[in-house]
N, C-alpha and C. Protein backbone atom coordinates (compact mmCIF):
# COMPACT_ATOMS: atom_id res chain seq x y z
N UNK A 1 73.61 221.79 105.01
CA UNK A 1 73.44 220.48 104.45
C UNK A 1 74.80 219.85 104.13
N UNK A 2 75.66 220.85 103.42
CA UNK A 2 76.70 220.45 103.34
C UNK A 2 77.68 220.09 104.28
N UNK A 3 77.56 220.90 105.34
CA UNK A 3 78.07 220.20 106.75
C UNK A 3 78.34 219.07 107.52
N UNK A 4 76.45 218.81 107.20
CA UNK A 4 75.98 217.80 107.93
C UNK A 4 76.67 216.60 106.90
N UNK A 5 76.40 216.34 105.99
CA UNK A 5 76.89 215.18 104.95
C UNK A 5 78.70 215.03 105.22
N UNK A 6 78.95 216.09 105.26
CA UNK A 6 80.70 216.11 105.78
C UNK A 6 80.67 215.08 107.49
N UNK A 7 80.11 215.09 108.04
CA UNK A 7 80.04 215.21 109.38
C UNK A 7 79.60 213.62 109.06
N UNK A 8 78.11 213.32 108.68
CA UNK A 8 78.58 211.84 108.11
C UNK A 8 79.39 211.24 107.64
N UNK A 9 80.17 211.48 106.68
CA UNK A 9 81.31 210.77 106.57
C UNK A 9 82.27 210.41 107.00
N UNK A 10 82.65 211.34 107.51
CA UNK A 10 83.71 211.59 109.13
C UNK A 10 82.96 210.68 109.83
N UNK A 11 82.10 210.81 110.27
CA UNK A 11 81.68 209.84 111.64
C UNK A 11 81.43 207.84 110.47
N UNK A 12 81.54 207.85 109.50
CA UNK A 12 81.33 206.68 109.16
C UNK A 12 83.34 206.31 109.02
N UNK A 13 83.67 206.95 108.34
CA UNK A 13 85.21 206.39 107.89
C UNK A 13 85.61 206.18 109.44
N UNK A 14 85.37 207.36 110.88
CA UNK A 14 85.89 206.98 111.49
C UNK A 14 85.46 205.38 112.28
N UNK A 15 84.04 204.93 112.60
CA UNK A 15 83.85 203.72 112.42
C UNK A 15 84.28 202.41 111.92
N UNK A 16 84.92 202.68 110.26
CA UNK A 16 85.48 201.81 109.66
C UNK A 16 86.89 202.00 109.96
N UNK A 17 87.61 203.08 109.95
CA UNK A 17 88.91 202.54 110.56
C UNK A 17 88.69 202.06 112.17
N UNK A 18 88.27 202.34 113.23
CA UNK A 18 88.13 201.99 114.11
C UNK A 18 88.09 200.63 114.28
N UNK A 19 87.12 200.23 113.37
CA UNK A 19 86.27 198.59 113.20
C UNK A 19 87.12 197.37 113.01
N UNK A 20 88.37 197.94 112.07
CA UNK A 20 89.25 197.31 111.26
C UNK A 20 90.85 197.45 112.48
N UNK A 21 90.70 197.56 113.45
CA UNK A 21 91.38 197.58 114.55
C UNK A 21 91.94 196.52 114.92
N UNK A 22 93.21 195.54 114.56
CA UNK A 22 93.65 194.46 114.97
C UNK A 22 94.46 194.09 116.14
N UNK A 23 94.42 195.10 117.01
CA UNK A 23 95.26 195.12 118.31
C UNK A 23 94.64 193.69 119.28
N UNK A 24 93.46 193.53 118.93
CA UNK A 24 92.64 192.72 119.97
C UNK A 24 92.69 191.34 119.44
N UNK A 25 93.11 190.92 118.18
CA UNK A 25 93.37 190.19 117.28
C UNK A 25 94.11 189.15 118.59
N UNK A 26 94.08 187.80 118.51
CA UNK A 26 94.77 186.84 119.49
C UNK A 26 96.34 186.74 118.62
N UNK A 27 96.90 186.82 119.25
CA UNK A 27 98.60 186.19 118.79
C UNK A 27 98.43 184.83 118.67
N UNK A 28 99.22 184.47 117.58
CA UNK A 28 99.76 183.07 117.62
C UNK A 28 100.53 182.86 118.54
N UNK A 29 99.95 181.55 118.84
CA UNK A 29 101.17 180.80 119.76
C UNK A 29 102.45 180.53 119.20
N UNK A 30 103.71 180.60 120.16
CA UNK A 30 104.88 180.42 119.18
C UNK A 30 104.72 178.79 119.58
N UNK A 31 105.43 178.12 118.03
CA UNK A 31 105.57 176.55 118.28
C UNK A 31 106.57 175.93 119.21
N UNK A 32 106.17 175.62 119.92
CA UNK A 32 107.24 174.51 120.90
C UNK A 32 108.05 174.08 120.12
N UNK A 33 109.32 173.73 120.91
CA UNK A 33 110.48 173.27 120.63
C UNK A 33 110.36 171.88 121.15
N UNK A 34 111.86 171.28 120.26
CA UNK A 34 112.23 170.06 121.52
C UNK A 34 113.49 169.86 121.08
N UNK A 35 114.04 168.97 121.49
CA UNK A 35 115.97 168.81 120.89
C UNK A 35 116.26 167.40 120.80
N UNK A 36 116.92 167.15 120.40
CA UNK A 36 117.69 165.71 119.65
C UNK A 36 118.46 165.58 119.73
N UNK A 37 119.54 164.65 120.72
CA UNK A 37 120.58 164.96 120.98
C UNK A 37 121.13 163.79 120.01
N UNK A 38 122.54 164.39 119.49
CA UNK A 38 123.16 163.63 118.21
C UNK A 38 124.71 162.96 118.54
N UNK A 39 125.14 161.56 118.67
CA UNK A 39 126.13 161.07 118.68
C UNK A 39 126.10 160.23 117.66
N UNK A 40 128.00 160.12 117.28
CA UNK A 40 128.14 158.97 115.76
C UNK A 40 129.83 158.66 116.22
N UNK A 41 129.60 158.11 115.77
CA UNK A 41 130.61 156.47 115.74
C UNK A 41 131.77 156.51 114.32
N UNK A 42 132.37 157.57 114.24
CA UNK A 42 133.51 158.21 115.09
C UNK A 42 132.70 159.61 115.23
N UNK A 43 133.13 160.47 116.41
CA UNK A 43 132.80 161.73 116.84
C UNK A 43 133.01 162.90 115.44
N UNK A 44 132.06 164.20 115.59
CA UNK A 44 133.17 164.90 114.52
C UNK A 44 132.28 164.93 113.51
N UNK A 45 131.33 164.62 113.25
CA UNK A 45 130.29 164.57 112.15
C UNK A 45 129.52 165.99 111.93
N UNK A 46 129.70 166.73 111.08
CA UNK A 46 128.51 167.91 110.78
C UNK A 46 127.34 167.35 110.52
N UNK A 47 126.29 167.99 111.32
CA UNK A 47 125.12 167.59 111.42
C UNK A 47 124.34 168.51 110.27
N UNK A 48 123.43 168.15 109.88
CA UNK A 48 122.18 168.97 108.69
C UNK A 48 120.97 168.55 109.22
N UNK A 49 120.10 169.81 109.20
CA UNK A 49 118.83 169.48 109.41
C UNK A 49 118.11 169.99 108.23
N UNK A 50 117.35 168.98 107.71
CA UNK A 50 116.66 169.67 106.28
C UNK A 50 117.17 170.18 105.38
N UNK A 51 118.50 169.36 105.39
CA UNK A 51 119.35 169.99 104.11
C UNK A 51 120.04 171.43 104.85
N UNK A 52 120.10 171.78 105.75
CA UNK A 52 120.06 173.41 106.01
C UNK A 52 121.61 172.67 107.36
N UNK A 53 123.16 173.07 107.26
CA UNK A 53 123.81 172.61 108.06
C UNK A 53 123.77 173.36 109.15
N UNK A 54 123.36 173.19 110.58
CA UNK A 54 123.60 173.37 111.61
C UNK A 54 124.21 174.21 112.39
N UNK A 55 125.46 173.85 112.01
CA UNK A 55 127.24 174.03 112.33
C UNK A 55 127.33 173.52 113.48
N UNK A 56 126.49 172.73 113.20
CA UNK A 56 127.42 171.60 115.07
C UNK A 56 127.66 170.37 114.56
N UNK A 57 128.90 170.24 115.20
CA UNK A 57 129.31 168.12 114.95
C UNK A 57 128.95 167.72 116.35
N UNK A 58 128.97 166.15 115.75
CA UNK A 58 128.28 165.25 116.54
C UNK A 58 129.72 165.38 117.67
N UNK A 59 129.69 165.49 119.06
CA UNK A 59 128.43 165.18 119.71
C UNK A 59 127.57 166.22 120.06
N UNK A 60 126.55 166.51 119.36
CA UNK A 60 125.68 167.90 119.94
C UNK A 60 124.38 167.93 120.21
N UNK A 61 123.75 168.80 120.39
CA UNK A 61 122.47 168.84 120.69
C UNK A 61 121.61 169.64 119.61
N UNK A 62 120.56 169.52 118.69
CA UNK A 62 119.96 170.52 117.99
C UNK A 62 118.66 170.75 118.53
N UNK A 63 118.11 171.80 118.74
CA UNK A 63 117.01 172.43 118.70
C UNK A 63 116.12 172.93 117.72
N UNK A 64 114.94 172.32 117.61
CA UNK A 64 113.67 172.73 116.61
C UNK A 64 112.43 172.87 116.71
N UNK A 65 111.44 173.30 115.89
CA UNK A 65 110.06 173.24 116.58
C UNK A 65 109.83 171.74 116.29
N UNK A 66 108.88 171.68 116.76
CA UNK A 66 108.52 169.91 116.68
C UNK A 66 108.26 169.30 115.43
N UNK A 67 108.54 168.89 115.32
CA UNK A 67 107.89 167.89 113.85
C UNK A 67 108.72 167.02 113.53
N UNK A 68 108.48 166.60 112.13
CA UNK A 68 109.52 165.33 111.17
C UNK A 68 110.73 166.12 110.71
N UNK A 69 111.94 165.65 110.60
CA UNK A 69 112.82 166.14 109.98
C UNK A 69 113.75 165.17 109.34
N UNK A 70 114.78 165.73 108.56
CA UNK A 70 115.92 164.56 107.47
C UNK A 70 117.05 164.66 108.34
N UNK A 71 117.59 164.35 108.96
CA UNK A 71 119.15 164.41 109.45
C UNK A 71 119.77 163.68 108.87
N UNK A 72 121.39 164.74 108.47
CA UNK A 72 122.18 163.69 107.55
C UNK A 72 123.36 164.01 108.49
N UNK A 73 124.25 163.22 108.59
CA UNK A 73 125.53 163.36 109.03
C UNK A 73 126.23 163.27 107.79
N UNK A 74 127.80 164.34 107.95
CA UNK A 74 128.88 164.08 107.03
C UNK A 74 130.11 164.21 107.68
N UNK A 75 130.59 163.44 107.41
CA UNK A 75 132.53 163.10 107.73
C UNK A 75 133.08 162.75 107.14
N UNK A 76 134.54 163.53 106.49
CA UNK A 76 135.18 163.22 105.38
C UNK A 76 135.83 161.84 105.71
N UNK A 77 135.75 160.72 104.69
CA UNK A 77 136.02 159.95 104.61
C UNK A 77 135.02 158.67 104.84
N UNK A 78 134.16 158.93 105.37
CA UNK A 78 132.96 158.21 105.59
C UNK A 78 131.63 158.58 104.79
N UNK A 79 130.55 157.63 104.26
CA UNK A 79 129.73 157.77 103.68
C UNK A 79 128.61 158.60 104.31
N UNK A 80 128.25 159.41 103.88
CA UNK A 80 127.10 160.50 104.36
C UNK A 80 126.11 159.21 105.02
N UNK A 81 124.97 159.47 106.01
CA UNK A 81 124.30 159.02 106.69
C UNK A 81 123.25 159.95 106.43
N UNK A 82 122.08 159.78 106.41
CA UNK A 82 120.81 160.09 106.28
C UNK A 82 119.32 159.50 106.61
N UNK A 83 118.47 159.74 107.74
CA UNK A 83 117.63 159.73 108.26
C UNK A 83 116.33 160.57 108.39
N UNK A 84 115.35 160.19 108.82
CA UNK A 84 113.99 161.10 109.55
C UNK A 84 114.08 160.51 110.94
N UNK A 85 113.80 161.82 111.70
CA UNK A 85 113.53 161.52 113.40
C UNK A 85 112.11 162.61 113.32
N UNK A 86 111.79 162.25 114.04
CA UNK A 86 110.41 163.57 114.92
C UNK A 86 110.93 163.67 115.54
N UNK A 87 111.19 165.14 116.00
CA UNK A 87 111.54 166.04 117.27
C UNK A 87 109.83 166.16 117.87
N UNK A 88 110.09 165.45 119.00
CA UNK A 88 109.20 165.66 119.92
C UNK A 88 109.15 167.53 120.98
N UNK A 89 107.56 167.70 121.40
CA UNK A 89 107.70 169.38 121.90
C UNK A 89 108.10 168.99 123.16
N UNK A 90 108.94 169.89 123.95
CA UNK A 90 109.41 169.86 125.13
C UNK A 90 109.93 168.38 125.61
N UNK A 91 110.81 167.53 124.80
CA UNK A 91 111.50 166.56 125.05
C UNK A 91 113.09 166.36 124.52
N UNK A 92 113.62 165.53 124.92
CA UNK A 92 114.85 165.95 123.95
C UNK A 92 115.30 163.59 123.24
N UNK A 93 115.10 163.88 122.46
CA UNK A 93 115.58 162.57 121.72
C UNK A 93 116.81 162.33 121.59
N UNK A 94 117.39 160.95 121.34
CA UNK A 94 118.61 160.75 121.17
C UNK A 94 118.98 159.88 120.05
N UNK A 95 119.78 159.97 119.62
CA UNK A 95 120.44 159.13 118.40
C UNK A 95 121.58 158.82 118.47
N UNK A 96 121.85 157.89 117.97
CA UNK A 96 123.77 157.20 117.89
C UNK A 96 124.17 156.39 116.71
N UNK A 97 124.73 157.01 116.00
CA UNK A 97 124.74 156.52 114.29
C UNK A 97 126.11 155.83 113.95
N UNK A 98 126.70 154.63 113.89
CA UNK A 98 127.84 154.63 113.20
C UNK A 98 128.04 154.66 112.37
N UNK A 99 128.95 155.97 112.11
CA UNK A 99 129.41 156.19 110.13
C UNK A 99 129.56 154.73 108.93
């Protein structure tokens, strides 16, 4: 009797771990990108995306997943610049800002 009740349990836990098996689970899709290409009026500008700097000056290209974002340009001697663009998925946008 005691066997048998062992032998159930075993055959149930192994069920439930089995059951609980996430290999088959679908992956997320990774989010598309797109890019924005950035020129300013004088060249030389550190670019920020979301507050978060880049490390590229203008003239460059940034890459992101798609959505709304803040772009600020800064160049010493000139007043910070600050915007929203949407980065479009699989396109690349352009901008041209004079400081």
């Amino acid at each position: 009797m005691k066997f048998r009740f062992l032998l159930i349990v075993t055959l149930l836990l192994g069920l439930i771990v089995t059951g609980c098996d996430s290999s088959d689970d679908p992956v997320a899709p990774e989010p598309e990108k797109g890019k924005l290409a950035v020129f300013s009026t004088p060249a030389g500008a550190e670019i920020f995306l979301d507050g978060s700097n880049t490390n590229k000056v203008t003239p460059d290209t940034v890459e992101a997943d798609a959505g709304l974002y803040v772009i600020k340009l800064e160049l010493e001697g000139y007043r910070d610049t600050t915007f929203s663009i949407t980065i479009t998925a699989n396109q690349t946008g352009v901008v041209n800002v004079t400081l």
